[in-house]
C-alpha atoms as a PDB file:
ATOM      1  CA  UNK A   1       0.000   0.000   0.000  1.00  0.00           C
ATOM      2  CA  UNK A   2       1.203   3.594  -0.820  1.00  0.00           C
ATOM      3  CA  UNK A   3       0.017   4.719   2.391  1.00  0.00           C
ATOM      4  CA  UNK A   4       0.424   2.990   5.550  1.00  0.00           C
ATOM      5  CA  UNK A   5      -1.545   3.730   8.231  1.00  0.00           C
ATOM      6  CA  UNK A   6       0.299   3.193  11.299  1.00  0.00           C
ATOM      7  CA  UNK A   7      -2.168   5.085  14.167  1.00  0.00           C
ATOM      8  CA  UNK A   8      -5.445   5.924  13.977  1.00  0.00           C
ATOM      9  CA  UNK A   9      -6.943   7.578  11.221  1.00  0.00           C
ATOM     10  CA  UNK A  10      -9.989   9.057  11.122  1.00  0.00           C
ATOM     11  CA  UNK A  11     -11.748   7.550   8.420  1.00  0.00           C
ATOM     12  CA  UNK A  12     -12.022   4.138  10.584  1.00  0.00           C
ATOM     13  CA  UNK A  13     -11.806   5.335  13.819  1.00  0.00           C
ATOM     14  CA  UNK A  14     -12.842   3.766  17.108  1.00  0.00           C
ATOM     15  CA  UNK A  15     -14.016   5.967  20.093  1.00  0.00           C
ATOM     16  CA  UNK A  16     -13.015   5.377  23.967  1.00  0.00           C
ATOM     17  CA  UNK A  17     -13.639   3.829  27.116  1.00  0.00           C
ATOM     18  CA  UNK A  18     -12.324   1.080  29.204  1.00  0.00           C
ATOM     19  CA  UNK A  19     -12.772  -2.820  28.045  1.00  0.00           C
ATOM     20  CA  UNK A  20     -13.406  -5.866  29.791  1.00  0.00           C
ATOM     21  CA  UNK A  21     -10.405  -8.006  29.770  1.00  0.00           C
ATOM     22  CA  UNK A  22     -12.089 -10.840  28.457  1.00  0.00           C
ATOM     23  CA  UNK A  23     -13.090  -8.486  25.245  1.00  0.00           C
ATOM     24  CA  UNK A  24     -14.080 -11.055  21.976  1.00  0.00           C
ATOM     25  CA  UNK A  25     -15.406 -10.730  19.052  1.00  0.00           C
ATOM     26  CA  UNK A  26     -19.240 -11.592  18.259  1.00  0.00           C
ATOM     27  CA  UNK A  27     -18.175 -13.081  14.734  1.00  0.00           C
ATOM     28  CA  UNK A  28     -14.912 -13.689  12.921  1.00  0.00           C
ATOM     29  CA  UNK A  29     -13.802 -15.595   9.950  1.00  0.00           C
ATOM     30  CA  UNK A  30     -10.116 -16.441   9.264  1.00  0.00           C
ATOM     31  CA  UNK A  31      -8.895 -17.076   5.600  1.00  0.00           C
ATOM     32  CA  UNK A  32      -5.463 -17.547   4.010  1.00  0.00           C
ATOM     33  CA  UNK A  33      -4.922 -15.354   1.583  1.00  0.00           C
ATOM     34  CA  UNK A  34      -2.911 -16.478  -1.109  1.00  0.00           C
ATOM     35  CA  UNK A  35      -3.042 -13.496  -3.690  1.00  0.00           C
ATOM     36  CA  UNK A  36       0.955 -12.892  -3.560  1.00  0.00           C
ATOM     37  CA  UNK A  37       0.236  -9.438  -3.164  1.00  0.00           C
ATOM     38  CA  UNK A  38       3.025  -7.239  -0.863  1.00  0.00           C
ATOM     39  CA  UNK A  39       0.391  -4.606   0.813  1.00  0.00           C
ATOM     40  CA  UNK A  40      -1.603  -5.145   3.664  1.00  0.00           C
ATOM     41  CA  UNK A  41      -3.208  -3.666   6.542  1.00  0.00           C
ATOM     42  CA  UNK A  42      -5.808  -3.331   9.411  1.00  0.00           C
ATOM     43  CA  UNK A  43      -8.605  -1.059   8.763  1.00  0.00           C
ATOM     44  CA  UNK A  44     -11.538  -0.274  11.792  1.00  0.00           C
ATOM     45  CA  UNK A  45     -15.074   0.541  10.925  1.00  0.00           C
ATOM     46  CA  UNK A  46     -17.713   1.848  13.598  1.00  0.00           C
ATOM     47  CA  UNK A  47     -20.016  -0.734  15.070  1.00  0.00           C
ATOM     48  CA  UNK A  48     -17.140  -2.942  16.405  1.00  0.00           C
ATOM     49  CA  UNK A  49     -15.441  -3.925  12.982  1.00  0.00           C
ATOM     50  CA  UNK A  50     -12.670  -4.279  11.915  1.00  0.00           C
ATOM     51  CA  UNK A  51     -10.786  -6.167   8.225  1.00  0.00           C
ATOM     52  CA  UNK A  52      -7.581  -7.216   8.659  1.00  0.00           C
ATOM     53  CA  UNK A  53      -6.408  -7.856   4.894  1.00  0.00           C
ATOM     54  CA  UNK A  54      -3.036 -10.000   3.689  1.00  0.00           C
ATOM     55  CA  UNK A  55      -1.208 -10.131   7.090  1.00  0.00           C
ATOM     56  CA  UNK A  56       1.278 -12.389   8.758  1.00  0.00           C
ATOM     57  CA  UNK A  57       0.375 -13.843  12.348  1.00  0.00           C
ATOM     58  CA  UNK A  58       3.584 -12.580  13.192  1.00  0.00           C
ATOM     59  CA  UNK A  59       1.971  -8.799  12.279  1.00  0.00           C
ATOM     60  CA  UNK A  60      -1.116 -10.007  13.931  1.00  0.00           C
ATOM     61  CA  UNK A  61       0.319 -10.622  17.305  1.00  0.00           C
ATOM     62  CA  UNK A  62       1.913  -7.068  16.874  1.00  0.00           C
ATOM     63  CA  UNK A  63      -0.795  -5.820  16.742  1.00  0.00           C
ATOM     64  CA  UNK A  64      -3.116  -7.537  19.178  1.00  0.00           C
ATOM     65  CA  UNK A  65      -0.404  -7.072  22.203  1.00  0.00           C
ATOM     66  CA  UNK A  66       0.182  -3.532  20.795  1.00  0.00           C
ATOM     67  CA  UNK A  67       4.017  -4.391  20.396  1.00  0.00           C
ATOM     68  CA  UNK A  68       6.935  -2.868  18.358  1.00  0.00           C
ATOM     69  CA  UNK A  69       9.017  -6.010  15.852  1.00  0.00           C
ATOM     70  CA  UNK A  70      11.888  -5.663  18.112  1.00  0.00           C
ATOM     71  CA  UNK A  71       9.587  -6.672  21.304  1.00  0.00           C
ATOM     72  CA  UNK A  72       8.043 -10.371  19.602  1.00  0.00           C
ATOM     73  CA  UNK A  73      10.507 -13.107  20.369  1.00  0.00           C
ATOM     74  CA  UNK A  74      10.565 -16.731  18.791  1.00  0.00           C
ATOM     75  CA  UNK A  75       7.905 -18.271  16.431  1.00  0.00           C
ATOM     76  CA  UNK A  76       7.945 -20.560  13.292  1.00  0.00           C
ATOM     77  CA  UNK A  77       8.820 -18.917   9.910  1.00  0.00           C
ATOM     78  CA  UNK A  78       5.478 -19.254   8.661  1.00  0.00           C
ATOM     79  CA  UNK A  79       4.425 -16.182  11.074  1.00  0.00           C
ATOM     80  CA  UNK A  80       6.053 -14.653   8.333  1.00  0.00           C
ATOM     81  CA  UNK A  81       5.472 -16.191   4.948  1.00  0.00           C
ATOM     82  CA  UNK A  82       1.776 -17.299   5.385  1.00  0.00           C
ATOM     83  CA  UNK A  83      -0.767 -14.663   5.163  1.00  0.00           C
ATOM     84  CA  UNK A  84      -4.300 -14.071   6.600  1.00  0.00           C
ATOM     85  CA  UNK A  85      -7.446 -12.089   5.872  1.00  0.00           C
ATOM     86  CA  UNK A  86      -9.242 -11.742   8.932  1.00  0.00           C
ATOM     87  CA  UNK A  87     -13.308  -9.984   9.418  1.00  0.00           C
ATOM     88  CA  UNK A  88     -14.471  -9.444  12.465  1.00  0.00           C
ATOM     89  CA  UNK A  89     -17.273  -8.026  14.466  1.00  0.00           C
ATOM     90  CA  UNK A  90     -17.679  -6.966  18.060  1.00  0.00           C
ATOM     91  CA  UNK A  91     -21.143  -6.738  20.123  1.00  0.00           C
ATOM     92  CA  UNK A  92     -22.321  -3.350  20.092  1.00  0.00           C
ATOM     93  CA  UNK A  93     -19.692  -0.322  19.566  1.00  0.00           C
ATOM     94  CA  UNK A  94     -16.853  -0.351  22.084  1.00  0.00           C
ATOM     95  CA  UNK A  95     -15.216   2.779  22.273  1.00  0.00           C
ATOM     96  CA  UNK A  96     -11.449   3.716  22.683  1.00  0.00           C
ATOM     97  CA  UNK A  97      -9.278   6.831  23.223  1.00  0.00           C
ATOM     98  CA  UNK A  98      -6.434   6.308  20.708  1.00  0.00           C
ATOM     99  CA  UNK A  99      -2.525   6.110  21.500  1.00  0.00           C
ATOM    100  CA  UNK A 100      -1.595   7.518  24.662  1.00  0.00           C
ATOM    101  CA  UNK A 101      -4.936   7.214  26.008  1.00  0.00           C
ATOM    102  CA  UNK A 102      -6.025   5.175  29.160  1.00  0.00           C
ATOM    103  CA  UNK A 103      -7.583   2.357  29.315  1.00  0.00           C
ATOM    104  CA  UNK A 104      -6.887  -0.726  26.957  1.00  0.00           C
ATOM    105  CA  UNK A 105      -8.119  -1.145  23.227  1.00  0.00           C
ATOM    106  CA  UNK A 106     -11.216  -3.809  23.645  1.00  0.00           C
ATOM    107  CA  UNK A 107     -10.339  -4.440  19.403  1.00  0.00           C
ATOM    108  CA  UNK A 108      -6.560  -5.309  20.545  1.00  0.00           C
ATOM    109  CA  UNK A 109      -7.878  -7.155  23.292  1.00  0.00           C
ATOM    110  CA  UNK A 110     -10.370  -8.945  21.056  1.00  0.00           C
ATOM    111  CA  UNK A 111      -7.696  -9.837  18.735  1.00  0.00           C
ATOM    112  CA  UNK A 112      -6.145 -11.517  21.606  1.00  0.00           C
ATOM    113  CA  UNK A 113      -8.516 -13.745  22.297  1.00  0.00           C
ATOM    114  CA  UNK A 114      -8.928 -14.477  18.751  1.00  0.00           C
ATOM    115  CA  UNK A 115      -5.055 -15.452  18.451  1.00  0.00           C
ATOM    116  CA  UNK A 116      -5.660 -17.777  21.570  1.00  0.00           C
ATOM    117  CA  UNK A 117      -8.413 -19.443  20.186  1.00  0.00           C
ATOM    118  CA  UNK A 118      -7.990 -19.703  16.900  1.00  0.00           C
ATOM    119  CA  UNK A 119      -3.966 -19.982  16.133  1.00  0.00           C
ATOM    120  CA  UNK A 120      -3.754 -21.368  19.694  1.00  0.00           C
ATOM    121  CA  UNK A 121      -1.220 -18.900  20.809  1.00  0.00           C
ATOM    122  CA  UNK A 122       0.779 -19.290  23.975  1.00  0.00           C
ATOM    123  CA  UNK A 123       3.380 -16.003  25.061  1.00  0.00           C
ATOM    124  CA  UNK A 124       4.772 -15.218  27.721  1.00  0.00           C
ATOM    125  CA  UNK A 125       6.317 -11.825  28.842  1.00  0.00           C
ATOM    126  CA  UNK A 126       9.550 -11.084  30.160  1.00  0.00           C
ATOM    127  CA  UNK A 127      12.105  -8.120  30.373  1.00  0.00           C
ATOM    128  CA  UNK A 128      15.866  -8.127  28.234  1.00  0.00           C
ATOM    129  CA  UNK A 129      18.976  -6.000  28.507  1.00  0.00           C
ATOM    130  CA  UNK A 130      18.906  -4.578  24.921  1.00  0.00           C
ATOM    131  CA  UNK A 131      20.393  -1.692  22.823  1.00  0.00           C
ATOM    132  CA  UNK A 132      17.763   1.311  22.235  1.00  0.00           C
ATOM    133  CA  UNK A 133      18.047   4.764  21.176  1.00  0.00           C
ATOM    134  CA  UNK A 134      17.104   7.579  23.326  1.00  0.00           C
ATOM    135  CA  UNK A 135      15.156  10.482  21.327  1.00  0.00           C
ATOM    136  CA  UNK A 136      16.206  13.420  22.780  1.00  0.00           C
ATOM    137  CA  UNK A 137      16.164  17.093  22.125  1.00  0.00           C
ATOM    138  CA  UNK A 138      19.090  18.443  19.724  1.00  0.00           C
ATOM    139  CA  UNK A 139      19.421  21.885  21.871  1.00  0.00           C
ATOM    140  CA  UNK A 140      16.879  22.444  24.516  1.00  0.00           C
ATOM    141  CA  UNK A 141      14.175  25.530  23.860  1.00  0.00           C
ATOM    142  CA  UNK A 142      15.091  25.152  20.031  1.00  0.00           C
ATOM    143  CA  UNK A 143      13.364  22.436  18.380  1.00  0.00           C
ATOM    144  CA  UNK A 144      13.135  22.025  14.302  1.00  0.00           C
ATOM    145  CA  UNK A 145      11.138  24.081  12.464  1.00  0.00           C
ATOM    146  CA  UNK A 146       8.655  21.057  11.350  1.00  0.00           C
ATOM    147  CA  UNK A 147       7.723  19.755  14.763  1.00  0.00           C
ATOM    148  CA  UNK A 148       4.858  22.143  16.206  1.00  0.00           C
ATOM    149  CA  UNK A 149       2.300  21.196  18.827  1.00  0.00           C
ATOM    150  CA  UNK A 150      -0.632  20.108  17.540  1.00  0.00           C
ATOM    151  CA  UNK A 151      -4.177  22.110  17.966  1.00  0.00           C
ATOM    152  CA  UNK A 152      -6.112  18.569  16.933  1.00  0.00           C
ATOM    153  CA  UNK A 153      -8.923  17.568  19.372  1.00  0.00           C
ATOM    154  CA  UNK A 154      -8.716  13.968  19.172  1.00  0.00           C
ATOM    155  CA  UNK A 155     -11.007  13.287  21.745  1.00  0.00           C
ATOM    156  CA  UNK A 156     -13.567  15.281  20.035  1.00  0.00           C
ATOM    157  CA  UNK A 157     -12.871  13.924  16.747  1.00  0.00           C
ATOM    158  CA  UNK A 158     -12.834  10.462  17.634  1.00  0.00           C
ATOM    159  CA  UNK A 159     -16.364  10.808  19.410  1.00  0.00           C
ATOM    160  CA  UNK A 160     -17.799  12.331  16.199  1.00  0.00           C
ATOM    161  CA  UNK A 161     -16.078   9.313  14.060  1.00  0.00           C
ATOM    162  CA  UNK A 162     -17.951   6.586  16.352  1.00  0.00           C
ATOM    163  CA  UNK A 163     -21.007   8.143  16.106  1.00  0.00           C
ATOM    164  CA  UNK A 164     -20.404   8.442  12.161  1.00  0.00           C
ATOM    165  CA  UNK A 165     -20.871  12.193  12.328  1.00  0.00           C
ATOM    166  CA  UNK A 166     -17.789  13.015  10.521  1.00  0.00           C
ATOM    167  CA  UNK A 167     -18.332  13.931   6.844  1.00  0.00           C
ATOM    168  CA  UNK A 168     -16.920  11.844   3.652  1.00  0.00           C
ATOM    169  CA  UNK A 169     -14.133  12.316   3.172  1.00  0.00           C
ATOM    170  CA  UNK A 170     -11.318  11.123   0.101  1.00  0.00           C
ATOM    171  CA  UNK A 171      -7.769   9.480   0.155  1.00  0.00           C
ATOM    172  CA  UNK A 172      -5.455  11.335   2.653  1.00  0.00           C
ATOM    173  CA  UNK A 173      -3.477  14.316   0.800  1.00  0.00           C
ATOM    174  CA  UNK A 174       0.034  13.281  -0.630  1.00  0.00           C
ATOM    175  CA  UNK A 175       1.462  15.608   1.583  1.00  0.00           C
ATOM    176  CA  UNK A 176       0.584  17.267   5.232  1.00  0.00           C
ATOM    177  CA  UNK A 177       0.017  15.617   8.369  1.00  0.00           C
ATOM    178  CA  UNK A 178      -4.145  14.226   8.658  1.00  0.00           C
ATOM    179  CA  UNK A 179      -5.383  15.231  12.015  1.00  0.00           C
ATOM    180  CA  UNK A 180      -5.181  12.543  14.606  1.00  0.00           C
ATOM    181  CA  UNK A 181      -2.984  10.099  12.636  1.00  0.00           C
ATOM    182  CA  UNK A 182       0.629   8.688  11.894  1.00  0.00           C
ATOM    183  CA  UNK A 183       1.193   7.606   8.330  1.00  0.00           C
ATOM    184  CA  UNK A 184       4.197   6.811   6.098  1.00  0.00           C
ATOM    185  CA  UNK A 185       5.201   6.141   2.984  1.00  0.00           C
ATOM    186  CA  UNK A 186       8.497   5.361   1.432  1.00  0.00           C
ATOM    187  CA  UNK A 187      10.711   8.062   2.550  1.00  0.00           C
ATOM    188  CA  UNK A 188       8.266  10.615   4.572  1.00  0.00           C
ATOM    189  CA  UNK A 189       6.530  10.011   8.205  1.00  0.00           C
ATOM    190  CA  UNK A 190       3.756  12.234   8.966  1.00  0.00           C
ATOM    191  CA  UNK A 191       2.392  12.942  12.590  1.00  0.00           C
ATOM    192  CA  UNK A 192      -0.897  14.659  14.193  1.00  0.00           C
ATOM    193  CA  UNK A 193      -2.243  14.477  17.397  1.00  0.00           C
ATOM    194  CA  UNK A 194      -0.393  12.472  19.514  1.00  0.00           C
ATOM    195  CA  UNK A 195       2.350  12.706  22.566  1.00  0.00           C
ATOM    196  CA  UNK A 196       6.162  12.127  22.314  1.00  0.00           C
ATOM    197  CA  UNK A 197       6.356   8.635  23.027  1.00  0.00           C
ATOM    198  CA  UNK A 198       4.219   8.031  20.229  1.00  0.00           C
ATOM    199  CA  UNK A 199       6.637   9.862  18.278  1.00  0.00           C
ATOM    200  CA  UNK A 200       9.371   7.659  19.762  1.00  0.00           C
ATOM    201  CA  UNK A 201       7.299   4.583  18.532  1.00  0.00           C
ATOM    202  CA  UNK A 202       7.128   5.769  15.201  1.00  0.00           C
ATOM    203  CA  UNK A 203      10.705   5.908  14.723  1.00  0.00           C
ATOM    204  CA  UNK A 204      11.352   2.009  15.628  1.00  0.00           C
ATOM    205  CA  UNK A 205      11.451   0.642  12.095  1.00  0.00           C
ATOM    206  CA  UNK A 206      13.531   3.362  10.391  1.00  0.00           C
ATOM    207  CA  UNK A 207      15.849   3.059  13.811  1.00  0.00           C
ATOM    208  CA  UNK A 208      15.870  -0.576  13.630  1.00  0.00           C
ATOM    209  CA  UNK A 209      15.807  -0.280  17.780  1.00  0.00           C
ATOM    210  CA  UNK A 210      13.971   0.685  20.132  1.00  0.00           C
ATOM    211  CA  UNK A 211      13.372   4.146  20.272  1.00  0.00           C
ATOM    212  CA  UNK A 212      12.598   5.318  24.063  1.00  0.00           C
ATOM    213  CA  UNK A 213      10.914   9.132  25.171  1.00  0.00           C
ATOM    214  CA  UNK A 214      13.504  11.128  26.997  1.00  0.00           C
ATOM    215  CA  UNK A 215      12.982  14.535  25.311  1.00  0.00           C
ATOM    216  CA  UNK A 216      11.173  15.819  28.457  1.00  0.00           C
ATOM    217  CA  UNK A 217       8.461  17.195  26.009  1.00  0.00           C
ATOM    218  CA  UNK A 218       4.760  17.361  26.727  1.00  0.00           C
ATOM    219  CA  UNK A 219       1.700  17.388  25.031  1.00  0.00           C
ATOM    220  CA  UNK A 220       0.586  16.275  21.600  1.00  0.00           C
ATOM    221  CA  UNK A 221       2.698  17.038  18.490  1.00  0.00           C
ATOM    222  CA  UNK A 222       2.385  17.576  15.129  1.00  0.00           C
ATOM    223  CA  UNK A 223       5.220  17.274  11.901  1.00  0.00           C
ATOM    224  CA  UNK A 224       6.077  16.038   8.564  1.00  0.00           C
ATOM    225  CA  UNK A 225       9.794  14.138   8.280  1.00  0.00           C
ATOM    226  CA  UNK A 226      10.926  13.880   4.990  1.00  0.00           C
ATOM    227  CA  UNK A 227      14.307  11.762   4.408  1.00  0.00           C
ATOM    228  CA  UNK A 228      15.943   8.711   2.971  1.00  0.00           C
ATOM    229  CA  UNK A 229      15.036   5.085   4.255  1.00  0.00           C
ATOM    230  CA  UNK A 230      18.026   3.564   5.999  1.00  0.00           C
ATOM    231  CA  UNK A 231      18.900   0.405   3.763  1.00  0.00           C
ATOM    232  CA  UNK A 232      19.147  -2.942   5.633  1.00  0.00           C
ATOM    233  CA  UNK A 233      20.382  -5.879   3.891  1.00  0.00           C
ATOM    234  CA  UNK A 234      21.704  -7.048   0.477  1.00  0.00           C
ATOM    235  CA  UNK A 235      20.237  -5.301  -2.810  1.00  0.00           C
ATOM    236  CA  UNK A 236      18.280  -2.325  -3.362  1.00  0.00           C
ATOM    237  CA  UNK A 237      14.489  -1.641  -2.897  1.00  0.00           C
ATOM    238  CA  UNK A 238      11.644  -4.499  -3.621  1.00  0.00           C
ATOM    239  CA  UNK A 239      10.596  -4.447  -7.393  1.00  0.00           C
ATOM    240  CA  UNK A 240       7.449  -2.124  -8.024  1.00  0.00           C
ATOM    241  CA  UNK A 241       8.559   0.059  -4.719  1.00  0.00           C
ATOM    242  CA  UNK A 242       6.931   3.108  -4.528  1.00  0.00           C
ATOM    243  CA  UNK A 243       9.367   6.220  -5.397  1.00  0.00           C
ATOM    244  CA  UNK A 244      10.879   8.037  -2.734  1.00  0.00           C
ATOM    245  CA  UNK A 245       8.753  10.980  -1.546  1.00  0.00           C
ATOM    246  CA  UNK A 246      12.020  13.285  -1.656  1.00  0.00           C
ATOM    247  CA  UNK A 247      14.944  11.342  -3.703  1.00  0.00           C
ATOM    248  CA  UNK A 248      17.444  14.092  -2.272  1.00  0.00           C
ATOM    249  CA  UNK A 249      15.844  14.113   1.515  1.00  0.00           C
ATOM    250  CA  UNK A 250      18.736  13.475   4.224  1.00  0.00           C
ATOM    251  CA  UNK A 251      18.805   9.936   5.854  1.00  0.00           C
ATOM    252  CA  UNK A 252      17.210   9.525   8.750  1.00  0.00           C
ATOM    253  CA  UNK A 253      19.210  10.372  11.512  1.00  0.00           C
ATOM    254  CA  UNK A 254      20.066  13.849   9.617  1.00  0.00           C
ATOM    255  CA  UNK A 255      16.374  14.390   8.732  1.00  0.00           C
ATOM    256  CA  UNK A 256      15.574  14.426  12.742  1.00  0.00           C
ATOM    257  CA  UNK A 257      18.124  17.061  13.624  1.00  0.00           C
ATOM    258  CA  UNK A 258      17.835  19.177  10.815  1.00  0.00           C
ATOM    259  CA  UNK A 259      13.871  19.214  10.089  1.00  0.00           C
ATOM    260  CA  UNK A 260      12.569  17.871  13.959  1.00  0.00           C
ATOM    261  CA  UNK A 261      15.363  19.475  16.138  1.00  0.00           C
ATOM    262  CA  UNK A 262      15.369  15.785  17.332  1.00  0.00           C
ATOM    263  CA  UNK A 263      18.834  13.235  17.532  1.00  0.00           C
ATOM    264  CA  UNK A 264      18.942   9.043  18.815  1.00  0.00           C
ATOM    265  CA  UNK A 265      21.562   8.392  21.364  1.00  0.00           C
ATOM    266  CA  UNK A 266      22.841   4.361  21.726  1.00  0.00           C
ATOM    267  CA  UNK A 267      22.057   3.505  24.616  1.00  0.00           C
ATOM    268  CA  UNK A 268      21.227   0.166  26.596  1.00  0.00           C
ATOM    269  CA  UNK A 269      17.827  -0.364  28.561  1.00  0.00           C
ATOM    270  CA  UNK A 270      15.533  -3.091  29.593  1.00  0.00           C
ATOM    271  CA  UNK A 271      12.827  -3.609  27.263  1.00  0.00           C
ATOM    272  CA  UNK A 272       9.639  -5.745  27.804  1.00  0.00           C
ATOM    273  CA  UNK A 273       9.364  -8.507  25.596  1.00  0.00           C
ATOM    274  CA  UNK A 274       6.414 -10.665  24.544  1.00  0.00           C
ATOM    275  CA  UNK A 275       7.803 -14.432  23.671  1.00  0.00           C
ATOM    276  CA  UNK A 276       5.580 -16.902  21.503  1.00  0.00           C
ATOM    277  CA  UNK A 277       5.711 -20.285  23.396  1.00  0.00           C
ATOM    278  CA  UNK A 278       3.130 -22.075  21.180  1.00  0.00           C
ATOM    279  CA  UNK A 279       1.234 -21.310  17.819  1.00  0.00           C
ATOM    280  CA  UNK A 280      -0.792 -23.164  15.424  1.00  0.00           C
ATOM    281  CA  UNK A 281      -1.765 -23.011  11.597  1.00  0.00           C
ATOM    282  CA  UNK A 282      -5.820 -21.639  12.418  1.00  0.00           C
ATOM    283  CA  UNK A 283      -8.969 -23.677  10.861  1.00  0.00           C
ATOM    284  CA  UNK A 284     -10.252 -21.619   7.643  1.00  0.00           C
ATOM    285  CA  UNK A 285     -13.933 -20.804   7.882  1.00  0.00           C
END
């Protein structure tokens, strides 16, 4: 997909309040999806739903324990290879504050039960000594001139979304951040409405570490990164990769001092880790 939606956006947005812990979905079906095809994604609908299209268990356990890569330990290659289309339905229309909300995500928590019963998934958590980077402020009181604090009301928006009040609305613009969302394509990261360790989330893949808060700022932030994706292993990008959104943008780590005031400093921490102990190939419906 050109656009990845990595937060919550709008257009499928679920509202908030706290779940049950024992959160499950109504209906489900579970397919394998064997189209080839490189996109794929989780989309949310109001009324409880939610379409998971042409993911890996691996991505689904991700998701459903709310996890960075770097945090899922162990697991058969076919986590990997094997892909799923999932469609799901909740009872009634639970409702949920977004990242850095409280209270947990009944649709993450429904997932979770799904992965237990259906791929008969066994983790267990446990905390490891590993290298991270530390997101820090460049020079304090001076921060880059594309990171801004954002005016958003995602509260408010998110309430209007679950009660399908918000208007229609088309595909995202190409460039600009959409309120109350983090999405990314190849080469440009774009941020609304969220707090720092969000931020610090976001920055994981293109980091390849851990990225943890320590920039001391508060409240929810807004910006659009531009720069060139850190290459990682042999050869260059996929055939039929999307172009680069800026083919003379910085890399990454200059991108974040020059445009975000922003820098990553190696550092060791413990991190929490979820390890897979069991998992099974699912029934199809």
């Amino acid at each position: 997909m050109r656009q990845l939606i990595l937060g919550i956006c709008l257009t499928g947005a679920i509202g908030a309040v706290a779940a049950q812990e024992s959160a499950t979905f109504e209906v489900a079906t579970v397919k394998v999806n064997r189209s080839g095809e490189r996109g794929g994604g989780i989309r949310r609908f109001p009324g409880g739903r939610v379409a998971v299209t042409n993911m890996g268990a691996r991505q689904l356990v991700v998701f459903a324990y709310q996890l960075n890569q770097l945090q899922l330990v162990g697991g058969p290659s076919w986590l990997e290879n094997e892909k799923f289309d999932v469609v799901a339905k909740m009872e009634g229309n639970p409702e949920w504050g977004g990242p850095g909300t409280d209270g947990p995500d009944p649709m993450r928590l429904a997932m979770q039960t799904l992965l237990r019963d259906r791929f008969k998934l066994k983790v267990h958590r446990e905390s490891r000594e590993m290298d991270v980077y530390a997101l820090m402020v460049v020079k304090p009181g001076a921060l880059g001139a594309a990171l801004k604090p954002s005016t958003t009301d995602c509260r408010a928006l998110l309430d209007q979304a679950r009660r399908g009040q918000l208007p229609p609305t088309g595909p995202p613009p190409a460039t600009g951040p959409v309120p109350c969302s983090i999405m990314g394509s190849r080469g440009m990261l774009r941020f609304d409405g969220f707090p720092m360790a969000q931020v610090a989330t976001a920055f994981n893949g293109q980091a390849g570490r851990i990225v943890v808060d320590r920039t001391g700022l508060t409240g929810n932030w807004q910006f659009e990164l531009t720069f060139t994706p850190e290459q990682r292993g042999p050869g260059g990008p996929p055939a039929g990769a999307e172009p680069l959104a800026d083919p003379n943008a910085p890399s990454f780590f200059t991108a974040l001092q020059e445009q975000l005031g922003l820098k990553l400093e190696s550092t060791k921490a413990p991190v929490d880790v979820t390890v897979i102990d069991a998992i099974e190939h699912p029934a199809e419906d």
